[in-house]
Protein backbone atom coordinates (compact mmCIF):
# COMPACT_ATOMS: atom_id res chain seq x y z
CA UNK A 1 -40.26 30.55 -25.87
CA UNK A 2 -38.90 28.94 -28.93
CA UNK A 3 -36.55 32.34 -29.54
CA UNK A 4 -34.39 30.82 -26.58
CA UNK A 5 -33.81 27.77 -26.93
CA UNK A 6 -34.36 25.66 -30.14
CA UNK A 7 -37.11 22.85 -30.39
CA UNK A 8 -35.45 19.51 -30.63
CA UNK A 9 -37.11 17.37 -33.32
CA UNK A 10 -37.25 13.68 -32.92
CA UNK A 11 -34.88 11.53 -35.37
CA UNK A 12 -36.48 10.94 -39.08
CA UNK A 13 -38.56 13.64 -37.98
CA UNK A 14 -37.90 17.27 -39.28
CA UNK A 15 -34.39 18.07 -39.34
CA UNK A 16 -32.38 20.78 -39.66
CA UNK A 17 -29.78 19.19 -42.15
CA UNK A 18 -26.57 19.91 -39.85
CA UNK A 19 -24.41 23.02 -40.30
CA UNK A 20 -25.60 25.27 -43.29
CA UNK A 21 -24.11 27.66 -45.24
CA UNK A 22 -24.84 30.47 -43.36
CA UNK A 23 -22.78 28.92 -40.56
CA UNK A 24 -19.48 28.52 -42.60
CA UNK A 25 -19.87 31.97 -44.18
CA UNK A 26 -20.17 33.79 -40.93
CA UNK A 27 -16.22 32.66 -39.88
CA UNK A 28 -15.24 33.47 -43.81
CA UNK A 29 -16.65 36.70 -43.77
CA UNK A 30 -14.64 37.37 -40.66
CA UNK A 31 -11.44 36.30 -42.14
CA UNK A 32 -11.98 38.77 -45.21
CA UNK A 33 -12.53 41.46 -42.94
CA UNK A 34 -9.64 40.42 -40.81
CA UNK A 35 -7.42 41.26 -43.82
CA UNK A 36 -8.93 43.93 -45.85
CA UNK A 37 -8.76 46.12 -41.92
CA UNK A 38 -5.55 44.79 -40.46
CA UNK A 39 -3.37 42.64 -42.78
CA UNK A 40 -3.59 45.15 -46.16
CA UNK A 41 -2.80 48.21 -44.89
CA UNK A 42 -0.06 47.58 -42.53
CA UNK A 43 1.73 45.86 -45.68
CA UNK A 44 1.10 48.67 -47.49
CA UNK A 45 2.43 50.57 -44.88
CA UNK A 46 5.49 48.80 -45.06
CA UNK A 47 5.81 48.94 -49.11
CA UNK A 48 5.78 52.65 -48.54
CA UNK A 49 8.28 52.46 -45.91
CA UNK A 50 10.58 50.39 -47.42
CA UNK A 51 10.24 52.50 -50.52
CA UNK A 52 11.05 55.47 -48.88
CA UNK A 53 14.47 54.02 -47.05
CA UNK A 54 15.63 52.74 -50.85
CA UNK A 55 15.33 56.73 -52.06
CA UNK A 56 17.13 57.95 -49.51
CA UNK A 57 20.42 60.49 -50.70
CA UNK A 58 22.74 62.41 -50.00
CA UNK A 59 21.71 65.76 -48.76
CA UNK A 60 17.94 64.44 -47.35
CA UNK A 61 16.69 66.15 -44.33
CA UNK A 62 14.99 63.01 -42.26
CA UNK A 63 13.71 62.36 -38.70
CA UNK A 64 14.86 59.03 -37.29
CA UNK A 65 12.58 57.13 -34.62
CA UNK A 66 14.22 58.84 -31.98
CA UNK A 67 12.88 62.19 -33.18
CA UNK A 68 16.32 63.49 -34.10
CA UNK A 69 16.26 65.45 -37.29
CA UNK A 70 19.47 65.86 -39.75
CA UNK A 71 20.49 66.00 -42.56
CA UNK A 72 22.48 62.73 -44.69
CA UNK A 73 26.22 62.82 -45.12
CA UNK A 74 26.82 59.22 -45.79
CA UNK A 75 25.14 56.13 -46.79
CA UNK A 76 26.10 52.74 -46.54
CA UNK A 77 24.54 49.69 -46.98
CA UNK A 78 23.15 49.20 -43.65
CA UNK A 79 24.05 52.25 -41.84
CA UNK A 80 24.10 56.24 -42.62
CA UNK A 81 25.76 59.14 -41.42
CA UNK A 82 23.57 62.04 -40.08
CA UNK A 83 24.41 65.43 -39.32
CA UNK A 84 22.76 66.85 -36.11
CA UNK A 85 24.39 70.18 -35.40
CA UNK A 86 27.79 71.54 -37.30
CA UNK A 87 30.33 69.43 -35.38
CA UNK A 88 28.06 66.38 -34.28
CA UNK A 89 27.35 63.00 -36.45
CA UNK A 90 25.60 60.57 -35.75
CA UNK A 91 25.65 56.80 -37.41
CA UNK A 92 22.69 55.33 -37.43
CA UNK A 93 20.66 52.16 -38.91
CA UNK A 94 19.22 53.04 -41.93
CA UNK A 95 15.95 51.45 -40.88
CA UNK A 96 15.50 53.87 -38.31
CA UNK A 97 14.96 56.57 -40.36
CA UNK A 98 11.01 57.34 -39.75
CA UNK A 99 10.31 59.62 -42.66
CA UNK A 100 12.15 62.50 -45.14
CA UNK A 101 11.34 66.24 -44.40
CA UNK A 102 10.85 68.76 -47.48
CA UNK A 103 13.83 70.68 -48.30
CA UNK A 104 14.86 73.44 -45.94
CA UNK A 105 12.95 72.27 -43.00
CA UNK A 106 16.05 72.05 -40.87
CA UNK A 107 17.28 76.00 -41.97
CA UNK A 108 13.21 77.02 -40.81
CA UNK A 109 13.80 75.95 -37.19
């Protein structure tokens, strides 16, 4: 019966010698995990991301968050000028541009 609960051992007797090693690597161990599954990729997601909104140019073919897909007129320093259809812009926050489609991609729908 000693798997379920732990023998207690009378003072000066045998001890355990308080909280060992294995008990403060167990919570470090966690932590490492923590970041090499959750904390390093999504930054790296965002590198890429960020990356990606800095090489943005004229003449791009992008998809914004919304889903919309055009193709750049304009860019300012905080917002840019897509072209939806022949007679319809639309100004939008450069930050909500999701990702840059390969050349021609627009002509193929």
């Amino acid at each position: 019966m000693d798997f379920f609960i732990s023998p207690a051992f009378a003072e000066g007797g045998l001890t355990s010698g308080g909280p060992g090693m294995l008990d403060f690597l167990f919570p470090v161990a966690l932590l490492v995990l923590f970041y090499f599954m959750l904390v390093r990729p999504q930054s790296k997601r965002a590198k890429e991301h960020r990356q990606m909104q800095s090489g943005l140019a004229k003449g791009d073919e992008v998809v914004t968050d919304g889903g919309l897909m055009g193709k750049i007129i304009e860019i300012g320093e905080h917002a840019i000028l897509v072209q939806l259809a022949d007679n319809l812009e639309v100004k939008i926050r450069r930050e909500a541009i999701s990702s840059v489609l390969p050349k021609g991609t627009l002509k193929k729908l």
